[in-house]
Protein backbone atom coordinates (compact mmCIF):
# COMPACT_ATOMS: atom_id res chain seq x y z
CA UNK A 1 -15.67 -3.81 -3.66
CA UNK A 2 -16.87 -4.85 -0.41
CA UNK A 3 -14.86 -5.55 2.76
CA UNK A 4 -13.32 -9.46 2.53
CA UNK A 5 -14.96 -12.30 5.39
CA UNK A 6 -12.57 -13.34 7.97
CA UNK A 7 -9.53 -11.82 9.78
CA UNK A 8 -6.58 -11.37 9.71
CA UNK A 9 -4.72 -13.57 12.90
CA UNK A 10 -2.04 -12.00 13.95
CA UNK A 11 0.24 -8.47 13.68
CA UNK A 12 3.62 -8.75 12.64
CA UNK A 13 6.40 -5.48 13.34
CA UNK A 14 8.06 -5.26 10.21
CA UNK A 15 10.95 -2.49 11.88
CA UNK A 16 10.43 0.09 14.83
CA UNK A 17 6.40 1.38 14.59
CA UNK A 18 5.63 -0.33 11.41
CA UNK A 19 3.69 -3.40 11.40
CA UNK A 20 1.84 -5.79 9.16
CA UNK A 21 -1.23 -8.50 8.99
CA UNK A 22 -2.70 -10.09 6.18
CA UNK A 23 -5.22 -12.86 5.30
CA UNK A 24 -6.45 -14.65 1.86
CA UNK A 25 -8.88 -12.22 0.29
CA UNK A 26 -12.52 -14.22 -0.26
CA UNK A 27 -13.12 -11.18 -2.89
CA UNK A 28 -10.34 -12.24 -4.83
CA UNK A 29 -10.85 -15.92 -4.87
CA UNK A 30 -8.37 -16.41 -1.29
CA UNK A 31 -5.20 -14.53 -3.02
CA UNK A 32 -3.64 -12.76 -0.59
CA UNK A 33 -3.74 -9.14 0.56
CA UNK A 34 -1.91 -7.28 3.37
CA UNK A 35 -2.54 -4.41 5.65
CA UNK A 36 -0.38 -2.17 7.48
CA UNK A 37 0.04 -0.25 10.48
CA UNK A 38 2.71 2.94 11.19
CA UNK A 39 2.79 4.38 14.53
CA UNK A 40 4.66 8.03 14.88
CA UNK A 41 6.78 9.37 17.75
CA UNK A 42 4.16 10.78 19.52
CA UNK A 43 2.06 7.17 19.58
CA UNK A 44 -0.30 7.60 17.36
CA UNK A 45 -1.71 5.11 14.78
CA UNK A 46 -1.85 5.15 10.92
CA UNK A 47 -3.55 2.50 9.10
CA UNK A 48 -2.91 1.72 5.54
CA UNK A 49 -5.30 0.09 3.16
CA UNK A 50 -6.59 -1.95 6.75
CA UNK A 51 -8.10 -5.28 6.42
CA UNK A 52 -10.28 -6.82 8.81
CA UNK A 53 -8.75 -7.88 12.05
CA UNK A 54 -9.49 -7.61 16.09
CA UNK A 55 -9.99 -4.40 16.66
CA UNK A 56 -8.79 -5.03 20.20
CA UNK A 57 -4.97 -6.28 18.26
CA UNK A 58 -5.24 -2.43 16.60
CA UNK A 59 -5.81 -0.73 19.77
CA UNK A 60 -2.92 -2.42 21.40
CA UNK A 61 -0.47 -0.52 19.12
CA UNK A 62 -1.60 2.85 20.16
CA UNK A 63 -4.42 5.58 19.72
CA UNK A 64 -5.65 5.26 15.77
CA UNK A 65 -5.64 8.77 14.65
CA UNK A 66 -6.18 8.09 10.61
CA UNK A 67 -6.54 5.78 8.11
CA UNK A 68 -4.98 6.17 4.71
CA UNK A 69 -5.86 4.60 1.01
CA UNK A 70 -3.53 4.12 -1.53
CA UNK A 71 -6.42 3.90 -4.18
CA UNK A 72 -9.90 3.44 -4.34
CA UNK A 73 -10.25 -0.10 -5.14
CA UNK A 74 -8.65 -0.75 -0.78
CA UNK A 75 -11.27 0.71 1.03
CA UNK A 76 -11.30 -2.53 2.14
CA UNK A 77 -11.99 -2.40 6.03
CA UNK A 78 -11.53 1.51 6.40
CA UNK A 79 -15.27 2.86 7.14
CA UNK A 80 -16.22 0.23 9.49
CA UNK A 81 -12.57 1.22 11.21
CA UNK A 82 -13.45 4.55 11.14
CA UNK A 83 -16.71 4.41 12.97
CA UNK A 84 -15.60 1.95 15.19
CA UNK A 85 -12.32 4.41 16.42
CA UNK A 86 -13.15 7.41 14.96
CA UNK A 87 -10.49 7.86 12.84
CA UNK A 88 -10.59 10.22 9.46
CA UNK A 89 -9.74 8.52 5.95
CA UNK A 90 -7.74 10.21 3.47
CA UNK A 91 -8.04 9.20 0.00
CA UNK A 92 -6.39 9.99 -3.27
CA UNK A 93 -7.79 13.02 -5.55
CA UNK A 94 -9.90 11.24 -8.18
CA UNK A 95 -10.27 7.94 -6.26
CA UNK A 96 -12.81 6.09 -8.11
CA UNK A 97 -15.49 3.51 -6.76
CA UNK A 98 -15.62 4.79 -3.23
CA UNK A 99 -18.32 3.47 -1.13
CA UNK A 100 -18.32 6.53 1.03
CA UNK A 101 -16.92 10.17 1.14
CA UNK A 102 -13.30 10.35 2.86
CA UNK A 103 -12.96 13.02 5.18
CA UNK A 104 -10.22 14.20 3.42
CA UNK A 105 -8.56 14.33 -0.02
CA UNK A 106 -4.96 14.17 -1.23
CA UNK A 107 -2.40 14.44 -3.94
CA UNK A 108 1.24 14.05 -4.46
CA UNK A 109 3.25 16.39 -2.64
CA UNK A 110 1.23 16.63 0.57
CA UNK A 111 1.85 15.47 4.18
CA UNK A 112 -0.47 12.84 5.56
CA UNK A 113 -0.65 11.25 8.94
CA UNK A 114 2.29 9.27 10.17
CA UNK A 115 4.72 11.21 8.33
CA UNK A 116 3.52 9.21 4.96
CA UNK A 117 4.41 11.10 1.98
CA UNK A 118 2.40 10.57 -1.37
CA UNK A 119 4.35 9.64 -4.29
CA UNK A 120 1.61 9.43 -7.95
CA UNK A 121 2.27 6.02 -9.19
CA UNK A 122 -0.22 5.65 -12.01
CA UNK A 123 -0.61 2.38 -14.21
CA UNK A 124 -3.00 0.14 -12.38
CA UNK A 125 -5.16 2.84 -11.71
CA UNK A 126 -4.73 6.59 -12.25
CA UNK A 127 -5.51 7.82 -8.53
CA UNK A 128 -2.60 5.26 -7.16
CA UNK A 129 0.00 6.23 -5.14
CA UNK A 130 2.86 4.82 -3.17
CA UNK A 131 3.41 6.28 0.24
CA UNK A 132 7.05 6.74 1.30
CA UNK A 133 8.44 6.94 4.90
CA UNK A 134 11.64 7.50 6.30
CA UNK A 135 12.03 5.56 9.53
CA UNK A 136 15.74 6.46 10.21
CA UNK A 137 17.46 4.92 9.25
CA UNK A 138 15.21 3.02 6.75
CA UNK A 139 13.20 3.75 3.63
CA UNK A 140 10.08 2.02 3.36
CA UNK A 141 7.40 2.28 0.21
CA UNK A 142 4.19 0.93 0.08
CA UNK A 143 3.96 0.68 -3.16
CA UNK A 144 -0.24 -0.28 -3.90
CA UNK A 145 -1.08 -2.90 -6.60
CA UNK A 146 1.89 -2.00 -8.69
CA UNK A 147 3.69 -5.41 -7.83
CA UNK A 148 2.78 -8.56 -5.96
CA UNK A 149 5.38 -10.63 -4.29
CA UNK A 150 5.24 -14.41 -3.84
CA UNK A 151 7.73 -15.77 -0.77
CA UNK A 152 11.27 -15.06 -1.52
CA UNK A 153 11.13 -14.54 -5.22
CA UNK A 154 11.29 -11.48 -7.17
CA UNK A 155 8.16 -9.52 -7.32
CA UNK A 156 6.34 -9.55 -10.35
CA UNK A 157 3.66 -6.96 -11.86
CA UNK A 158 -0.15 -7.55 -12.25
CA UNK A 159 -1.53 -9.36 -15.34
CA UNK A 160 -2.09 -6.07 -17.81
CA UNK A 161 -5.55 -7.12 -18.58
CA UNK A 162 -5.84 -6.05 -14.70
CA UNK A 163 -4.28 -2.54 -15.34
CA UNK A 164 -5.60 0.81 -16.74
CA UNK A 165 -1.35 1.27 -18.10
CA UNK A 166 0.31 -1.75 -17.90
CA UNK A 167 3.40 0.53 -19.54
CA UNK A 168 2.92 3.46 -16.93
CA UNK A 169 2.95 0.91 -13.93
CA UNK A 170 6.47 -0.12 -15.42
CA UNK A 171 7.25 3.37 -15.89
CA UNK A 172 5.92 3.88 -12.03
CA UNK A 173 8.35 1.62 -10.39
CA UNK A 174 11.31 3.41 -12.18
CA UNK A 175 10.27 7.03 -11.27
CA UNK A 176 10.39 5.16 -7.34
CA UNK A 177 13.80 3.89 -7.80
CA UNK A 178 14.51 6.90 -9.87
CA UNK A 179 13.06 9.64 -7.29
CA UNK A 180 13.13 8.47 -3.83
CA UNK A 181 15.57 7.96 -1.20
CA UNK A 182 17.07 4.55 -0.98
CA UNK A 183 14.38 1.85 -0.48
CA UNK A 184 15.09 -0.49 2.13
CA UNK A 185 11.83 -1.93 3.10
CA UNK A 186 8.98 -2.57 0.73
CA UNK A 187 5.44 -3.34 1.58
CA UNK A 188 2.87 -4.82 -1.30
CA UNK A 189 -0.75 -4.28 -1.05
CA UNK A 190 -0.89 -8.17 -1.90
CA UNK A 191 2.58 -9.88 -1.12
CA UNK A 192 5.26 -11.01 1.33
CA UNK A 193 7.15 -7.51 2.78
CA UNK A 194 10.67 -7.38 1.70
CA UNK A 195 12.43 -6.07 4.74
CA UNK A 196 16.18 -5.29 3.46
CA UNK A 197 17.39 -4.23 -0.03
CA UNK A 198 14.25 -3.50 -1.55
CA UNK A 199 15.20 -1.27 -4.44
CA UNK A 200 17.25 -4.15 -5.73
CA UNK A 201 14.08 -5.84 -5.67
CA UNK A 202 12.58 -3.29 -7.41
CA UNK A 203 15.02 -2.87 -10.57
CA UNK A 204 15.30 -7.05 -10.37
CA UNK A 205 11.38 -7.21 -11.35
CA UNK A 206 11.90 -4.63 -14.14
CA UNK A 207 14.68 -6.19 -15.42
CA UNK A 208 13.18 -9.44 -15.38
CA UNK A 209 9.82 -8.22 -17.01
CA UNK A 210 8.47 -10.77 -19.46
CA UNK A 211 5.51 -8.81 -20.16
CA UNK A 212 5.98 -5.28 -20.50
CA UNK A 213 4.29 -3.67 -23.29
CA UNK A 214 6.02 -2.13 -25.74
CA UNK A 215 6.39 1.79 -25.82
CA UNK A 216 3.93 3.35 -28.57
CA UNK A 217 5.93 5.03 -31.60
CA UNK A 218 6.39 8.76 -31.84
């Protein structure tokens, strides 16, 4: 998919070294998408998933060192970023539809740049995966296209006819609030942040699942 028109207008800090922009996606007929930024102790710059926006705005946070992809389907902005700072992207084992070849490869366990850890969070897509930070003393997931969140309401999952496992996204989002530390902060490839309280966000859009599909018999 290719990279939307437009940019983004403005950054946002969500917390200390994490910050945000987003813009209405012409690819997906102007719904919105969002774009983030972490910067480490030592200054430099991870983006995540990046969007288009002034490249002069990016440079103001810091030296950008990497770019990271939650899946394959938000290359979005990330190889015209990379030639234009000369900045690696890592993308997910398996990653399918990529436009070009990522200069490196990852999988669940590993240590990427900014102190991101991947977390497999199939269901949408196999190669998706949420990357987890701890930014003391705050937990933050950005948790891909398993959940979009609309203003201040609870977030809700992606029509299934949109996902590869509409059941494994559900079961994706449990294994987060099941497996990671305490999520404060939560950051949706195509919603509003939620900046306090977000694993009660989390278990709210489970709970108030409409849609989930029923488990297959044994």
């Amino acid at each position: 998919m290719s990279e939307p028109k437009g940019k983004a207008k403005k950054l946002v800090e969500l917390a200390p070294g994490v910050h945000h922009w987003t813009l209405n996606d012409s690819r997906l007929g102007g719904a919105r998408s969002d774009a983030y930024a972490v910067v480490d102790d030592a200054g430099a710059v991870t983006l995540i998933d990046p969007l288009p926006i002034d490249e002069a705005k990016l440079r103001e946070l810091g030296d950008i060192t990497a770019i990271v992809l939650t899946s394959g389907n938000h290359q979005r902005s990330a190889w015209r970023f990379r030639k234009a700072f000369g900045a690696p992207v890592w993308a997910p084992e398996n990653a399918y539809g990529l436009e070009d070849k990522p200069d490196f490869i990852y999988v669940a366990g590993d240590t990427l740049p900014g102190g991101l850890l991947p977390f497999h969070t199939p269901g949408p897509a196999v190669a998706m995966y949420t990357l987890w930070m701890q930014k003391h003393p705050r937990g933050i997931a950005f948790i891909s296209d398993l959940l979009t969140h609309e203003g201040d309401g609870t977030p809700e999952f992606i029509a299934s006819q949109y996902q590869d496992e509409p059941l494994r996204t559900r079961q994706s989002v449990q294994r987060i609030l099941d497996h990671l530390a305490v999520v404060d902060i939560v950051c949706f490839a195509h919603g509003e942040p939620i900046l306090s309280d977000g694993a009660s966000a989390l278990r709210r859009a489970l709970q108030e699942d409409m849609d989930a599909p029923a488990a297959p018999s044994p």
